[in-house]
ModelCIF file with pLDDT and N, C-alpha, C, O atoms, coordinates in Angstrom:
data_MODEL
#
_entry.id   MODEL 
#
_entity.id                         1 
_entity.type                       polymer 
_entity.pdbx_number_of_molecules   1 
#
_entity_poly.entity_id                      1 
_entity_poly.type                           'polypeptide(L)' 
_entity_poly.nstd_linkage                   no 
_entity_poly.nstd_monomer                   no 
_entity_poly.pdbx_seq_one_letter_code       
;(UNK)(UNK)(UNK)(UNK)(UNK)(UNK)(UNK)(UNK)(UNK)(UNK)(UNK)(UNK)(UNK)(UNK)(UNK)(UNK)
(UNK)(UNK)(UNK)(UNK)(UNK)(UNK)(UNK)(UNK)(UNK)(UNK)(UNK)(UNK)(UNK)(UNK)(UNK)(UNK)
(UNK)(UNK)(UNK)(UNK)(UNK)(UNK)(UNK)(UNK)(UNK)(UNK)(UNK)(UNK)(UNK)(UNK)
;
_entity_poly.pdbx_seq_one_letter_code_can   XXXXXXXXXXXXXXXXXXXXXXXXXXXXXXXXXXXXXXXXXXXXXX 
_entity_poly.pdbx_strand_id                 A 
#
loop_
_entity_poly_seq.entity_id 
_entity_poly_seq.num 
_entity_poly_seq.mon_id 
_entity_poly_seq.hetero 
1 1  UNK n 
1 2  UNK n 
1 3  UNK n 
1 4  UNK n 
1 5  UNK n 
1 6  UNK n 
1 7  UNK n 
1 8  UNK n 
1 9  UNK n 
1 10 UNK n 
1 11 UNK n 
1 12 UNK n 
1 13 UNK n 
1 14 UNK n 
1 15 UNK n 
1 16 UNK n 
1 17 UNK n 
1 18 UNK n 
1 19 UNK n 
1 20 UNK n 
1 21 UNK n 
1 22 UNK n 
1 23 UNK n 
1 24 UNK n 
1 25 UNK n 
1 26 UNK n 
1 27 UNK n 
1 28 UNK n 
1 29 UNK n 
1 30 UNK n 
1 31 UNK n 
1 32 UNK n 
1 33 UNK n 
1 34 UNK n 
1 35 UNK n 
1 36 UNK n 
1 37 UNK n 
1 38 UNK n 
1 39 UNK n 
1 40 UNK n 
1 41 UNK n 
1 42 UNK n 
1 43 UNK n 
1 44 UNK n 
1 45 UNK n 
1 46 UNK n 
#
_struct_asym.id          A 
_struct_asym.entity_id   1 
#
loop_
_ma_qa_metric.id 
_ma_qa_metric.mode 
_ma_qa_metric.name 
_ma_qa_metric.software_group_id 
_ma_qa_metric.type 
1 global pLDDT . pLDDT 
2 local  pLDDT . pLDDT 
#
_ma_qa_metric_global.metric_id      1 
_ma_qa_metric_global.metric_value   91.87 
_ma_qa_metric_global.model_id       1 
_ma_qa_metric_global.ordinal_id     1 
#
loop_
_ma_qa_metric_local.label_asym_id 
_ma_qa_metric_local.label_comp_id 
_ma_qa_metric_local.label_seq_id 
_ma_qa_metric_local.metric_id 
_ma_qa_metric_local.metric_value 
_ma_qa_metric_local.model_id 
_ma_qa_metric_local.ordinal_id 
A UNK 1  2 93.00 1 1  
A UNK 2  2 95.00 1 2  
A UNK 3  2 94.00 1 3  
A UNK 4  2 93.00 1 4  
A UNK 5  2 92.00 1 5  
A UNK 6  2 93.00 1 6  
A UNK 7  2 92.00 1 7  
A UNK 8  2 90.00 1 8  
A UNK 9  2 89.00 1 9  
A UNK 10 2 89.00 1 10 
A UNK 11 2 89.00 1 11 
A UNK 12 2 90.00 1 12 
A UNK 13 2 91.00 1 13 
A UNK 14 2 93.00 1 14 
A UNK 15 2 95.00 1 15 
A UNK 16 2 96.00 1 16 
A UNK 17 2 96.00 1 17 
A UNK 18 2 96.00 1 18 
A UNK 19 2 97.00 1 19 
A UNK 20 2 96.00 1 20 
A UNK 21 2 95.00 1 21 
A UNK 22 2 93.00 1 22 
A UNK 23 2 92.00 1 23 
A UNK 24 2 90.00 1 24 
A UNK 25 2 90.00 1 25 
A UNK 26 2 89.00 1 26 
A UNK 27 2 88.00 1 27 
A UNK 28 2 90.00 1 28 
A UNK 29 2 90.00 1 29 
A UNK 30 2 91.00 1 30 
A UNK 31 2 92.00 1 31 
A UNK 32 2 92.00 1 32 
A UNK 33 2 92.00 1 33 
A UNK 34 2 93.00 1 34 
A UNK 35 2 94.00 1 35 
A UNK 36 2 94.00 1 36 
A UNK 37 2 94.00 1 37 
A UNK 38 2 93.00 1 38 
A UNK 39 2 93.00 1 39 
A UNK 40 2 94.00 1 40 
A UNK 41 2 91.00 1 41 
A UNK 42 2 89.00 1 42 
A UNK 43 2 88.00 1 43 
A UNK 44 2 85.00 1 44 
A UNK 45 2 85.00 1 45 
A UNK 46 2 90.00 1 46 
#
loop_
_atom_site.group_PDB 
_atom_site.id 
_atom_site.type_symbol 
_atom_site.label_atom_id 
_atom_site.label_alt_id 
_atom_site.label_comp_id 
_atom_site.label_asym_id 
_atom_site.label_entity_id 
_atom_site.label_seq_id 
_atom_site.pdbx_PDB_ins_code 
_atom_site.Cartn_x 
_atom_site.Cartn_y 
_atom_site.Cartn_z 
_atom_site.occupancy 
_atom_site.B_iso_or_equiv 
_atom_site.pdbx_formal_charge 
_atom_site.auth_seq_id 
_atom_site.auth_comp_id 
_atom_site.auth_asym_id 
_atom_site.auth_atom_id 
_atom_site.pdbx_PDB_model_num 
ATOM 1   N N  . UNK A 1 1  ? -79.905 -3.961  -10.217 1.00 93.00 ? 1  UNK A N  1 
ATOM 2   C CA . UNK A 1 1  ? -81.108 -3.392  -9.601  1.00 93.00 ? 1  UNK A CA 1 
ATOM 3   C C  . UNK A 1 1  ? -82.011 -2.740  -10.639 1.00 93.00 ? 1  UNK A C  1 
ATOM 4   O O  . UNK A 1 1  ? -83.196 -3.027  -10.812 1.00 93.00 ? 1  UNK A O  1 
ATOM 5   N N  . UNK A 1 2  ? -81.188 -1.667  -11.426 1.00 95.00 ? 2  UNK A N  1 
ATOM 6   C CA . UNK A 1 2  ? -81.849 -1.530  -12.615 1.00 95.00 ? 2  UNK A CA 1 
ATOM 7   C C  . UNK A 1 2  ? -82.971 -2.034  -13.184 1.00 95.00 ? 2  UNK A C  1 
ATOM 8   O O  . UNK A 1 2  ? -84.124 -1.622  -13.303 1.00 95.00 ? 2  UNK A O  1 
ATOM 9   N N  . UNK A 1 3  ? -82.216 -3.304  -13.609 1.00 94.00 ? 3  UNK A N  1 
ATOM 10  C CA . UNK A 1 3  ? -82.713 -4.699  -14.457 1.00 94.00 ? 3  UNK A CA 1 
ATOM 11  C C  . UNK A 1 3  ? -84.047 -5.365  -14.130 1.00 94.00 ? 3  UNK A C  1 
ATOM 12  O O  . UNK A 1 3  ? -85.044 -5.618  -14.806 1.00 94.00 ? 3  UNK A O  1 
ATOM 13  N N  . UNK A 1 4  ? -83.765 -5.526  -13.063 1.00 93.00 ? 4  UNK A N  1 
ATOM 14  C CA . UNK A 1 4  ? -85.152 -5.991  -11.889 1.00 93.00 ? 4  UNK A CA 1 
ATOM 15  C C  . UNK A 1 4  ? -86.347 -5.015  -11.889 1.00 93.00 ? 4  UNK A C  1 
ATOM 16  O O  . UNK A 1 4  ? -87.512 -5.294  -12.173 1.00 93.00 ? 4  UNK A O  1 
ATOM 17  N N  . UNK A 1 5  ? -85.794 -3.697  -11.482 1.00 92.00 ? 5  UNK A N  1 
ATOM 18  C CA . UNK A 1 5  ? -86.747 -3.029  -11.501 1.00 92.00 ? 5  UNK A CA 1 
ATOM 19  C C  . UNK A 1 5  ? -87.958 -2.534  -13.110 1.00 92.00 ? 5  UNK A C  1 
ATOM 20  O O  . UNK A 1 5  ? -89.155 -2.262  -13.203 1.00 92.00 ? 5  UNK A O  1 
ATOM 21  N N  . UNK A 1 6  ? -86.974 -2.624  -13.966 1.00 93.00 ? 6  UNK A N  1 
ATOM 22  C CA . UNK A 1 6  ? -87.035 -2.406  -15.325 1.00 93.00 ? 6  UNK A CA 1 
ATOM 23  C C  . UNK A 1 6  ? -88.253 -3.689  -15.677 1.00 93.00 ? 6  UNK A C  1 
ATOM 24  O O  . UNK A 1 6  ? -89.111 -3.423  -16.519 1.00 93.00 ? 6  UNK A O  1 
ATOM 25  N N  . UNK A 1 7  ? -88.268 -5.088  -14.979 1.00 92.00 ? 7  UNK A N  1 
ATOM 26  C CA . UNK A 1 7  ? -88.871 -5.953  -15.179 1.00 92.00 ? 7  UNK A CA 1 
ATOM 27  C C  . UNK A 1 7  ? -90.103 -5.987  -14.512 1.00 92.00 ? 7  UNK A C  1 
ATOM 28  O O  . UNK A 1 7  ? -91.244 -6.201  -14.922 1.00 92.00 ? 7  UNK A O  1 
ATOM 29  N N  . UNK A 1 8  ? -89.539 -5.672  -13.133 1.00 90.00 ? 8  UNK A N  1 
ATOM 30  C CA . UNK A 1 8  ? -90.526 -6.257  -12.117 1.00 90.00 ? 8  UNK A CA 1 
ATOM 31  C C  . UNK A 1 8  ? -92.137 -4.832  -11.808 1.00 90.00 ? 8  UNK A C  1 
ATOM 32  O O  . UNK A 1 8  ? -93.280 -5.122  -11.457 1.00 90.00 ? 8  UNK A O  1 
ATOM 33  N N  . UNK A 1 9  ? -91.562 -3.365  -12.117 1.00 89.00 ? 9  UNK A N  1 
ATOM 34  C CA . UNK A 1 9  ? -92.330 -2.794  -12.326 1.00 89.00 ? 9  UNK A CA 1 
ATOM 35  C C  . UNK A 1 9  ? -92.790 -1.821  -13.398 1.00 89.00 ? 9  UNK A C  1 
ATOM 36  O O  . UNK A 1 9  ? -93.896 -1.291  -13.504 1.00 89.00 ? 9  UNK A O  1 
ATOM 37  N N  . UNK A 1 10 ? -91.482 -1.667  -14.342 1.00 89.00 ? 10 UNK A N  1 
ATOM 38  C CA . UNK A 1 10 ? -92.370 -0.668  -15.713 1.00 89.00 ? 10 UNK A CA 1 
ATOM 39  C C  . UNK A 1 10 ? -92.686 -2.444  -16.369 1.00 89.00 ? 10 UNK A C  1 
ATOM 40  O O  . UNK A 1 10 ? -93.533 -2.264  -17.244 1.00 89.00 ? 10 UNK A O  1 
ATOM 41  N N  . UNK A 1 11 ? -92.456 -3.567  -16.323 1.00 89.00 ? 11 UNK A N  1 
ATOM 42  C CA . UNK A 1 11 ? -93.328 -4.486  -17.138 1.00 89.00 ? 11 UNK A CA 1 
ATOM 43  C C  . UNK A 1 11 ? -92.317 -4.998  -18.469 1.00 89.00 ? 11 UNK A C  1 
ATOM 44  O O  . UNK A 1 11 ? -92.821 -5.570  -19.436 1.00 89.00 ? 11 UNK A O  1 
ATOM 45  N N  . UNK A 1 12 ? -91.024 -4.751  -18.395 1.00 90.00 ? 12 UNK A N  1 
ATOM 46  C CA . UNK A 1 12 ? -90.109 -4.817  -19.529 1.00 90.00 ? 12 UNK A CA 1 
ATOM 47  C C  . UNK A 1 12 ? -89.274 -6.041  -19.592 1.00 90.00 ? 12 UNK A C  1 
ATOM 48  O O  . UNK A 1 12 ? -88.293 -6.116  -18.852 1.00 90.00 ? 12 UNK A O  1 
ATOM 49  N N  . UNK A 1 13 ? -89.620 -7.180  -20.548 1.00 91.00 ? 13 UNK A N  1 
ATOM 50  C CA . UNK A 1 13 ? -89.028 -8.517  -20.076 1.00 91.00 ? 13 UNK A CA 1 
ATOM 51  C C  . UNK A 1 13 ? -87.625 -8.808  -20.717 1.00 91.00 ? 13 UNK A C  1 
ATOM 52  O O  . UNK A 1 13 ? -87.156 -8.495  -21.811 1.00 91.00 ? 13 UNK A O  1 
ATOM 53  N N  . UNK A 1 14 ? -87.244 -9.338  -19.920 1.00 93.00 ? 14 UNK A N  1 
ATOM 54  C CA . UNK A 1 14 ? -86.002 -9.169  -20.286 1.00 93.00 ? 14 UNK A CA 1 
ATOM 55  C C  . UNK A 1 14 ? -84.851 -8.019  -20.504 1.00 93.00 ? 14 UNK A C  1 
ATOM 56  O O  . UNK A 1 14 ? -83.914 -8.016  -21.302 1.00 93.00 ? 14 UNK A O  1 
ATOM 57  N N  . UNK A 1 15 ? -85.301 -6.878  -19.359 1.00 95.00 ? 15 UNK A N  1 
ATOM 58  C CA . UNK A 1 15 ? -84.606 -5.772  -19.739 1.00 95.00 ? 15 UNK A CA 1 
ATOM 59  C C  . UNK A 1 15 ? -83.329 -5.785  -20.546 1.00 95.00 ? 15 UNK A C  1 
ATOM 60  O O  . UNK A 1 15 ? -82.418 -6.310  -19.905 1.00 95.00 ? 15 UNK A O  1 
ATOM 61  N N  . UNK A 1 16 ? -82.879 -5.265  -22.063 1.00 96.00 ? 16 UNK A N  1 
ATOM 62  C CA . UNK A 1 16 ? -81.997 -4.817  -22.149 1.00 96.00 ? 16 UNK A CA 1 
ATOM 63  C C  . UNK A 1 16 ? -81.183 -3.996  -21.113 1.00 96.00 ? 16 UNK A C  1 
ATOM 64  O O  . UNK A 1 16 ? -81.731 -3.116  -20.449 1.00 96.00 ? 16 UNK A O  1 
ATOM 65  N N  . UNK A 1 17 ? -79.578 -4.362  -20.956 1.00 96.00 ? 17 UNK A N  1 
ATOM 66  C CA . UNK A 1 17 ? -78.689 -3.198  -20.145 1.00 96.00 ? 17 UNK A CA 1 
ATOM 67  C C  . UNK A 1 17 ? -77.506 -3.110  -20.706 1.00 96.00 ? 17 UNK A C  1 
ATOM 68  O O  . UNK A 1 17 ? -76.707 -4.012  -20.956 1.00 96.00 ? 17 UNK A O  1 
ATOM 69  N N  . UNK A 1 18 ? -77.401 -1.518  -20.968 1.00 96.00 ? 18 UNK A N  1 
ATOM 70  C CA . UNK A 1 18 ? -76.609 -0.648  -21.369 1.00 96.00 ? 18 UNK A CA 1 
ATOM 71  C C  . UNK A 1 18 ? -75.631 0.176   -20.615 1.00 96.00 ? 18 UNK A C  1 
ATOM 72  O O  . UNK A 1 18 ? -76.106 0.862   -19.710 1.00 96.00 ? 18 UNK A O  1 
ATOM 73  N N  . UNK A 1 19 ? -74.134 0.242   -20.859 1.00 97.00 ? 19 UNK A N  1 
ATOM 74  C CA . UNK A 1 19 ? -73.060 0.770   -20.287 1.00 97.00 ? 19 UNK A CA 1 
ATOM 75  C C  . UNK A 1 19 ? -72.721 1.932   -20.365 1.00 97.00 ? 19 UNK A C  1 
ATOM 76  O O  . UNK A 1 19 ? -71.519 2.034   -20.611 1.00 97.00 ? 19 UNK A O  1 
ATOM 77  N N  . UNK A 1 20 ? -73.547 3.410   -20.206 1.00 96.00 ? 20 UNK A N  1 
ATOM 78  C CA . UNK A 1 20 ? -73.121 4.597   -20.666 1.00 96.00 ? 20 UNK A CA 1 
ATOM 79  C C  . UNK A 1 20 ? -71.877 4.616   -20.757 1.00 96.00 ? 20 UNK A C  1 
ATOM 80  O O  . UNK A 1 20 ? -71.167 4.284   -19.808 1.00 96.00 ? 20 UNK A O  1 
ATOM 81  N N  . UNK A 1 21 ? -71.133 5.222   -22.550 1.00 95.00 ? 21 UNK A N  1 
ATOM 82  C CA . UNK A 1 21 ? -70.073 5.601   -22.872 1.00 95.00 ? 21 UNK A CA 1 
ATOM 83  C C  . UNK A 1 21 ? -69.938 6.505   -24.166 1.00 95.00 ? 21 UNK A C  1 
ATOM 84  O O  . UNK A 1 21 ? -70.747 7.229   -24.747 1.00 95.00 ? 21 UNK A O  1 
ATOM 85  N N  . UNK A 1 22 ? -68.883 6.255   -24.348 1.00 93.00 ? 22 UNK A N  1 
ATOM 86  C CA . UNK A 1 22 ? -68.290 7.279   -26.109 1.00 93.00 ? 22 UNK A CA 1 
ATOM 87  C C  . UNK A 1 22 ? -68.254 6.773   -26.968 1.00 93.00 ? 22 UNK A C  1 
ATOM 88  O O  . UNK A 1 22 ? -67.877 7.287   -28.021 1.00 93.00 ? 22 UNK A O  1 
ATOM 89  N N  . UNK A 1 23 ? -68.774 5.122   -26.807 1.00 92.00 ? 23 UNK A N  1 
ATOM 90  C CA . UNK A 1 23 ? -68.453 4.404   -28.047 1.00 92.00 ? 23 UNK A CA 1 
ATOM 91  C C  . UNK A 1 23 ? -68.812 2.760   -27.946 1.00 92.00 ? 23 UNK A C  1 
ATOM 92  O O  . UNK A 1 23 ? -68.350 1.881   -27.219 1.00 92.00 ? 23 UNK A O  1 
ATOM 93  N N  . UNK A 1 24 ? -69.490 2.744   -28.640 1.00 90.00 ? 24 UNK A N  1 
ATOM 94  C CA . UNK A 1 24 ? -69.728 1.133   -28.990 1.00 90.00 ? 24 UNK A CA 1 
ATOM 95  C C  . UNK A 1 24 ? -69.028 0.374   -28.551 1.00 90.00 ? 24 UNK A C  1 
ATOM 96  O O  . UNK A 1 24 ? -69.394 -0.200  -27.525 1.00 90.00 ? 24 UNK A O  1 
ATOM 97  N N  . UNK A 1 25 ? -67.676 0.038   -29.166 1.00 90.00 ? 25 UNK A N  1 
ATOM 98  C CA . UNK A 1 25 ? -66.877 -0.763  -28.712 1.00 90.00 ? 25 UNK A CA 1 
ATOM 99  C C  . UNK A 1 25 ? -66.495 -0.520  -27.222 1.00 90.00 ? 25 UNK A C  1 
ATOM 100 O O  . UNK A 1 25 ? -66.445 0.450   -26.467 1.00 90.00 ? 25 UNK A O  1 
ATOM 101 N N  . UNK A 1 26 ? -66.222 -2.005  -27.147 1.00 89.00 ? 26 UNK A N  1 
ATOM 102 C CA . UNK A 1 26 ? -65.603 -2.608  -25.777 1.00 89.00 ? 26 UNK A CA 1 
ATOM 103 C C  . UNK A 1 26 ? -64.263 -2.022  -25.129 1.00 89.00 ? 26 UNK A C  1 
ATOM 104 O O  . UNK A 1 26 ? -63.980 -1.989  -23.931 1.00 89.00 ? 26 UNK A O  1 
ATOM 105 N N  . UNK A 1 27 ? -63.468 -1.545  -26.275 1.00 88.00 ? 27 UNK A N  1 
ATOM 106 C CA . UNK A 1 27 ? -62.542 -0.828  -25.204 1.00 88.00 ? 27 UNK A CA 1 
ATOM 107 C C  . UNK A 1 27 ? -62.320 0.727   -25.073 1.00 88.00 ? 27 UNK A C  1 
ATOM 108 O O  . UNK A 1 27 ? -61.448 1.433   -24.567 1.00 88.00 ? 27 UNK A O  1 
ATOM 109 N N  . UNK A 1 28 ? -63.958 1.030   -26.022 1.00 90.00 ? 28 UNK A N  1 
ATOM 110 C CA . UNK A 1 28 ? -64.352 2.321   -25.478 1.00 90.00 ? 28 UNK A CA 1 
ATOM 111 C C  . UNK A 1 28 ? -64.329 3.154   -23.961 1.00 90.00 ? 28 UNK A C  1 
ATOM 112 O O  . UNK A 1 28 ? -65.095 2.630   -23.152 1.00 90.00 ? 28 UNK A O  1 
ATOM 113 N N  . UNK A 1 29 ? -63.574 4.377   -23.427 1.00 90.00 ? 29 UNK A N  1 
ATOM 114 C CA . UNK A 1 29 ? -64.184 4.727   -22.712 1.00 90.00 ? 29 UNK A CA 1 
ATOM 115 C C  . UNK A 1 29 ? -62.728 5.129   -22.060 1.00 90.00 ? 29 UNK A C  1 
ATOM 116 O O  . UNK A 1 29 ? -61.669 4.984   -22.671 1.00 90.00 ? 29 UNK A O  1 
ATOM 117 N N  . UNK A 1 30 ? -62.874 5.841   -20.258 1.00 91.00 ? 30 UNK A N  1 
ATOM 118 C CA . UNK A 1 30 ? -62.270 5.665   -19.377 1.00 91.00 ? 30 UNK A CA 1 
ATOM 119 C C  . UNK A 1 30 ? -61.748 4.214   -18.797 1.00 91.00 ? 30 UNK A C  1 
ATOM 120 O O  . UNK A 1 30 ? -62.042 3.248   -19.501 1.00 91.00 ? 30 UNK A O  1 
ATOM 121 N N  . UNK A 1 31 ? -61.005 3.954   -17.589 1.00 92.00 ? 31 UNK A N  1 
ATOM 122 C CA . UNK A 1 31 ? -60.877 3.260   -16.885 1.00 92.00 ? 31 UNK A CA 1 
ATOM 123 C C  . UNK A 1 31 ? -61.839 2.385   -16.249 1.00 92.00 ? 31 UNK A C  1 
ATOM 124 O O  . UNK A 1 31 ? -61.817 1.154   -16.240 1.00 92.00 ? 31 UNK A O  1 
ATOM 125 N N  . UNK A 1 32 ? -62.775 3.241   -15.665 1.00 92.00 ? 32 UNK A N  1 
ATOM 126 C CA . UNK A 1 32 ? -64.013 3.375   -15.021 1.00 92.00 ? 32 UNK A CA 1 
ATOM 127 C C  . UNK A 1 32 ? -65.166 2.161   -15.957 1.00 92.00 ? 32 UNK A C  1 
ATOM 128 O O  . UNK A 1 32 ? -65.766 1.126   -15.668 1.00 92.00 ? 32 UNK A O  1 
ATOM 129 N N  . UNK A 1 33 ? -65.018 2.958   -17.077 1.00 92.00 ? 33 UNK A N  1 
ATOM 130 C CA . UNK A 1 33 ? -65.853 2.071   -18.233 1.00 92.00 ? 33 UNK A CA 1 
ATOM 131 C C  . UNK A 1 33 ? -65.707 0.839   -18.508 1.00 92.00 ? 33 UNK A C  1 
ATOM 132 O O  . UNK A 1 33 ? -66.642 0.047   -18.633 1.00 92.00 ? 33 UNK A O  1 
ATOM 133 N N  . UNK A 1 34 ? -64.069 0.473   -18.672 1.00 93.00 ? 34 UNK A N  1 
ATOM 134 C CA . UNK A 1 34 ? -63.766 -0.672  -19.497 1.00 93.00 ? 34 UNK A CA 1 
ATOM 135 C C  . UNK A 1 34 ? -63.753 -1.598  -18.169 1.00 93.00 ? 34 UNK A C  1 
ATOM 136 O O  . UNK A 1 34 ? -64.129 -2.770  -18.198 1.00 93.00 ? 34 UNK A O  1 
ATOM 137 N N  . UNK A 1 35 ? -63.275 -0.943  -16.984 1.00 94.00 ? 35 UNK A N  1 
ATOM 138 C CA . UNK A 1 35 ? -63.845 -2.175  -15.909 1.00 94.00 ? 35 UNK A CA 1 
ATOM 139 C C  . UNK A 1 35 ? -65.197 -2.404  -15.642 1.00 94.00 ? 35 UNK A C  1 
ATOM 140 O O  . UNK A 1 35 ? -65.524 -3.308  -14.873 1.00 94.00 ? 35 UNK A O  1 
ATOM 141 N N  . UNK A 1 36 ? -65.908 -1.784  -16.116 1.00 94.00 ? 36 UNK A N  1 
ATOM 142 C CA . UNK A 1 36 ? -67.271 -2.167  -15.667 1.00 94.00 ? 36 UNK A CA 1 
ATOM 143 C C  . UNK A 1 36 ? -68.007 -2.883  -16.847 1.00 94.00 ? 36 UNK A C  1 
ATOM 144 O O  . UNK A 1 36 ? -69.112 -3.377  -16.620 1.00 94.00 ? 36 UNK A O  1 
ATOM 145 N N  . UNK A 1 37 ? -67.585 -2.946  -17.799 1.00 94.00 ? 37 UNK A N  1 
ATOM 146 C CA . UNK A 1 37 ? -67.779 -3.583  -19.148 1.00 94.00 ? 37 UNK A CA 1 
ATOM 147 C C  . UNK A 1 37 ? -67.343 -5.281  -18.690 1.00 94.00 ? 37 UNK A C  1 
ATOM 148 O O  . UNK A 1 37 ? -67.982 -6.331  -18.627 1.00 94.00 ? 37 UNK A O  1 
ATOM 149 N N  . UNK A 1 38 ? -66.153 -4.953  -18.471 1.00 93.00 ? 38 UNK A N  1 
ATOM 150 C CA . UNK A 1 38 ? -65.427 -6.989  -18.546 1.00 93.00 ? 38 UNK A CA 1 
ATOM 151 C C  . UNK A 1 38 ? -66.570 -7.446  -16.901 1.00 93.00 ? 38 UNK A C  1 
ATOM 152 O O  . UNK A 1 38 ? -66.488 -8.601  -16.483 1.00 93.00 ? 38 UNK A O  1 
ATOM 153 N N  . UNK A 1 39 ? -67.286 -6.680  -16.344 1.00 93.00 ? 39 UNK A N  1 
ATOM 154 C CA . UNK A 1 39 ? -67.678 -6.980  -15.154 1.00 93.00 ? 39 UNK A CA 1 
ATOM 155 C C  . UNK A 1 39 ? -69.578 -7.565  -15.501 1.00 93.00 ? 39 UNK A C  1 
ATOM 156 O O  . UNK A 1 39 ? -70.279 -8.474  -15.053 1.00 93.00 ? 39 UNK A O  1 
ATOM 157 N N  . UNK A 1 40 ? -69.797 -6.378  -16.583 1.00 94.00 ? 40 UNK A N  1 
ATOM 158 C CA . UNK A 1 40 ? -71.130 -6.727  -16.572 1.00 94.00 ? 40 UNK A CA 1 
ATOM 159 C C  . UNK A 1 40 ? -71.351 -7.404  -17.515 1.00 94.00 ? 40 UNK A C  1 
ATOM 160 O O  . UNK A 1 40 ? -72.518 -7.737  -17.718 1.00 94.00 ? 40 UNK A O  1 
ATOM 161 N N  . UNK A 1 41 ? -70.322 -7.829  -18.395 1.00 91.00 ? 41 UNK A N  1 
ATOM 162 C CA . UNK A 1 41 ? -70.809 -9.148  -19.487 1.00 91.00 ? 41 UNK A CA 1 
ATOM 163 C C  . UNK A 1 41 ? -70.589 -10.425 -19.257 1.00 91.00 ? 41 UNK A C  1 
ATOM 164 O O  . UNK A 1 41 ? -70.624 -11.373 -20.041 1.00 91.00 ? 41 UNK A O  1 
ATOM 165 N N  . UNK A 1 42 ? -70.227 -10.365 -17.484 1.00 89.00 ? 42 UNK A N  1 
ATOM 166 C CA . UNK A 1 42 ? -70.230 -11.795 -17.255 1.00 89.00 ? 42 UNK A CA 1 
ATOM 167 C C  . UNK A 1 42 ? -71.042 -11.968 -16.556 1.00 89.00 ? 42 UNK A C  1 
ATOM 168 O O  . UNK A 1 42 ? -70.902 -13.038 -15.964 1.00 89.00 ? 42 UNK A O  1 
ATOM 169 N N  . UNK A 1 43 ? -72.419 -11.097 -16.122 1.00 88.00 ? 43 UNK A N  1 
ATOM 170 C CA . UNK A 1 43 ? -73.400 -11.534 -14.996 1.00 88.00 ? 43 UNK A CA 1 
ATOM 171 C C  . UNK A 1 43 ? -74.179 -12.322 -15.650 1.00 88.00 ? 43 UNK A C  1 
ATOM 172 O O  . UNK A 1 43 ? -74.349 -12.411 -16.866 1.00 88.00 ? 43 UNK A O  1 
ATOM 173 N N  . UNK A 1 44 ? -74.718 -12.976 -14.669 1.00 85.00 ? 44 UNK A N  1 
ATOM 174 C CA . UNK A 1 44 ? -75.839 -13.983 -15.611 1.00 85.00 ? 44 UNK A CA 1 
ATOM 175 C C  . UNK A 1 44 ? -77.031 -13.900 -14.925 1.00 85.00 ? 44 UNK A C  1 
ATOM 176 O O  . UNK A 1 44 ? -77.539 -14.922 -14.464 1.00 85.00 ? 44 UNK A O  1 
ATOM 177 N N  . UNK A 1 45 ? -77.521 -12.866 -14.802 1.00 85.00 ? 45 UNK A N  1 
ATOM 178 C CA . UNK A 1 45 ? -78.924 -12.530 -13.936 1.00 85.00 ? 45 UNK A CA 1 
ATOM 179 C C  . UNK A 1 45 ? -79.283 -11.081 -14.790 1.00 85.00 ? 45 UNK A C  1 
ATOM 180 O O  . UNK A 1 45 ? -80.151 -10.367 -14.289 1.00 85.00 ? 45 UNK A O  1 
ATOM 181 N N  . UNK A 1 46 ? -78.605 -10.611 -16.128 1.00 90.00 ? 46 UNK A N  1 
ATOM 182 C CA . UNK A 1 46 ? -79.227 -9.790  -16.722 1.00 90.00 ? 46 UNK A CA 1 
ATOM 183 C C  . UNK A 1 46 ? -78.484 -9.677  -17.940 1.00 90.00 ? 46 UNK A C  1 
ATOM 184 O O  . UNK A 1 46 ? -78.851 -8.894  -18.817 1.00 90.00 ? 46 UNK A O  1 
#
C-alpha cells in the first residue's frame, strides 16, 4: 500500500521499499523482521 501510494500520489516511480531494522543484513533483526524480509523479497508488485 505504501508502494502505491508512494507512486500514485507523492509522484515517486518506482518506489524504493525498505524493512525497518538493526541491520542491513537479511538475518538482521527479531522474528517479526526476518519473516517479513523472506516475505517481501518475493513480491513482485514492488
Amino acid at each position: 500500500m505504501g508502494a502505491l501510494y508512494a507512486e500514485h500520489v507523492l509522484g515517486k516511480k518506482n518506489p524504493k521499499v525498505g524493512l525497518l531494522n538493526i541491520g542491513e543484513e537479511e538475518t538482521k533483526g527479531n522474528e517479526q523482521a526476518k519473516e517479513t524480509y523472506a516475505l517481501l523479497k518475493n513480491l513482485t508488485t514492488i
